[in-house]
C-alpha atoms as a PDB file:
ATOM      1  CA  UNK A   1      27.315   0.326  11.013  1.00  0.00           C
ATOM      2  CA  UNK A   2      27.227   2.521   8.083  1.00  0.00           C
ATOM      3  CA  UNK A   3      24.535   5.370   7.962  1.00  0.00           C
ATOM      4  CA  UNK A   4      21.921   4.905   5.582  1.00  0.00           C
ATOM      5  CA  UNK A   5      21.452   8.043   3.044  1.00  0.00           C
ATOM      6  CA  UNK A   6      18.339   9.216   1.061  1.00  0.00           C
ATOM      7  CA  UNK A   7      17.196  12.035  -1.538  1.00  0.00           C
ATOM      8  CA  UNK A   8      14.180  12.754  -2.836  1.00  0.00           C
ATOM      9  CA  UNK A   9      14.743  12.982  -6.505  1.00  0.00           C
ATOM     10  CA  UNK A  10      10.879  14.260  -7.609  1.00  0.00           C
ATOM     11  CA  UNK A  11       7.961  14.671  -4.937  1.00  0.00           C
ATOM     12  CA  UNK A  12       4.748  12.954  -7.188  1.00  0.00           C
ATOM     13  CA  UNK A  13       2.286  13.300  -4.668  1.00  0.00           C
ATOM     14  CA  UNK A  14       0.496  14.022  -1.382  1.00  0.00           C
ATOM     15  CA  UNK A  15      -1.894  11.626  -0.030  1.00  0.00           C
ATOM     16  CA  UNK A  16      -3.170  12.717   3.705  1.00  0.00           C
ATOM     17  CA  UNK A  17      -1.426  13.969   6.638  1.00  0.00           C
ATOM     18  CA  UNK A  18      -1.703  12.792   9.827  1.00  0.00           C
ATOM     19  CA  UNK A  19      -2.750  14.587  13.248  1.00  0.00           C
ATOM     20  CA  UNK A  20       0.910  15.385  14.119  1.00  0.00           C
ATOM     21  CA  UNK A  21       1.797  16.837  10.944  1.00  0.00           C
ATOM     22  CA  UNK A  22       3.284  13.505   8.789  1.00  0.00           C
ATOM     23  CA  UNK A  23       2.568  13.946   5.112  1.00  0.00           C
ATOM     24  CA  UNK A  24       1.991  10.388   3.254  1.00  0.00           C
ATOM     25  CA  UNK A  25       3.893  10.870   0.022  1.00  0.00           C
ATOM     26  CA  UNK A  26       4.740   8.943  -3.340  1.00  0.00           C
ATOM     27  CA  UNK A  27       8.295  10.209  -4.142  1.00  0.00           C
ATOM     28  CA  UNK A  28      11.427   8.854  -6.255  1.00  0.00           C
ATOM     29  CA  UNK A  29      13.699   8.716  -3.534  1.00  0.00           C
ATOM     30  CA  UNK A  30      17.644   7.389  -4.116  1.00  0.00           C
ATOM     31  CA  UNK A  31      18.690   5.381  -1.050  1.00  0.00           C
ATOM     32  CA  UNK A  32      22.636   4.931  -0.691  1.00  0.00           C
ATOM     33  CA  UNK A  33      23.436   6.524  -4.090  1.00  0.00           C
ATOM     34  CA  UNK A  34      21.785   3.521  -5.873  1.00  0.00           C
ATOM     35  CA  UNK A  35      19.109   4.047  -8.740  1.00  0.00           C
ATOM     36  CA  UNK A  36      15.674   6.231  -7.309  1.00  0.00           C
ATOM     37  CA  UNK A  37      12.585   4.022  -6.786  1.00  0.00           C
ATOM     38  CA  UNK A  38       9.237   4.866  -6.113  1.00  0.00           C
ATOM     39  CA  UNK A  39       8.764   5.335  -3.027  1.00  0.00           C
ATOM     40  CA  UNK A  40       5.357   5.417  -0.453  1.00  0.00           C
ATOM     41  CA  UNK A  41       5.881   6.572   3.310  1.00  0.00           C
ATOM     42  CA  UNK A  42       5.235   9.321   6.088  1.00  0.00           C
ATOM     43  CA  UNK A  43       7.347  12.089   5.986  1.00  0.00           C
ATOM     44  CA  UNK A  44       8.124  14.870   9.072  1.00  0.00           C
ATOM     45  CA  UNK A  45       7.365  18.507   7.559  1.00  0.00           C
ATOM     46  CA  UNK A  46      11.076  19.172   7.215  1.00  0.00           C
ATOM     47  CA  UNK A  47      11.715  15.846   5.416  1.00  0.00           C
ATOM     48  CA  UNK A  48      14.521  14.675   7.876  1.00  0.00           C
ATOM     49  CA  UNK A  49      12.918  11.924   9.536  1.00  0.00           C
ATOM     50  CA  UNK A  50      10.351   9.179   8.133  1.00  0.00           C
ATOM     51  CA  UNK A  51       8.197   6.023   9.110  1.00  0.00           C
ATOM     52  CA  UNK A  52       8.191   2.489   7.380  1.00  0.00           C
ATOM     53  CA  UNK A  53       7.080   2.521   4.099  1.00  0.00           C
ATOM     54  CA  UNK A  54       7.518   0.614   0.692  1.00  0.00           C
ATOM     55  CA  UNK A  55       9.654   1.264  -2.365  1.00  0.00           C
ATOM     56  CA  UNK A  56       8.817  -0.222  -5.540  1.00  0.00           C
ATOM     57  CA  UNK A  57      10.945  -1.028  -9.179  1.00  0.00           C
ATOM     58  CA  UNK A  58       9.070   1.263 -11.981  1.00  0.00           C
ATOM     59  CA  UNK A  59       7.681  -2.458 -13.355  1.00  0.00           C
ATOM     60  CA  UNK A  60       6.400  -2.957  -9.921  1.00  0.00           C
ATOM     61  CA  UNK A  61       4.971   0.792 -10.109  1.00  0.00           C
ATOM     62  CA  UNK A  62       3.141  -0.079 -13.139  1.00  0.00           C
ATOM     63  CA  UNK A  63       1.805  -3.289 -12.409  1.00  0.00           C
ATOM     64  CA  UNK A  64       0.428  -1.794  -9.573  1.00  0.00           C
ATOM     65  CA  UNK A  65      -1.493   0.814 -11.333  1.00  0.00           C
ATOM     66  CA  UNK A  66      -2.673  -1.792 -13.754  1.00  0.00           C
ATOM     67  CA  UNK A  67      -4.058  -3.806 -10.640  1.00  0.00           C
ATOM     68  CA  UNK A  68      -5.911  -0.899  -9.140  1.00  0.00           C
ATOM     69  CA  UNK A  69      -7.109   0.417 -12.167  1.00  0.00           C
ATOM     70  CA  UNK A  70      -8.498  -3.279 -13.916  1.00  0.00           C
ATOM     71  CA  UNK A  71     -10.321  -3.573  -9.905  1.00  0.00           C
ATOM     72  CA  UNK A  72     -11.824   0.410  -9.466  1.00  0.00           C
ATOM     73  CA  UNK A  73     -13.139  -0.046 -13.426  1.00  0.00           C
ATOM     74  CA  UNK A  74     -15.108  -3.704 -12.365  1.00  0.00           C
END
């Protein structure tokens, strides 16, 4: 089994951190070498270790936006 490989290309955001010190973060993050994607998970302070989370394509990225924004201006 190969071992899987990820950098965070640009932190965007913090969003909350949880009791044991995990900070939920939107980053670009390149998996494997392949293209960054955006990128929504728990992080350990020292960025080594992280929990499930979801990437997105940047079309994905905006057509989420679009959604939240079109339902928070109803």
């Amino acid at each position: 089994m190969s071992k899987i490989t990820f950098e965070i290309v640009e932190h965007l955001a913090d969003l909350s951190e949880n009791a044991s010190g995990w900070m939920k973060e939107v980053n670009l993050v390149s998996g494997n070498g392949r293209a960054a994607k955006y990128d929504i998970r728990e992080w350990d302070p020292e960025h080594q270790s992280m929990s499930k989370g979801i990437t997105l394509t940047e079309d994905e990225m905006r057509q989420l936006i679009e959604s939240v924004q079109s339902y928070l201006n109803k």
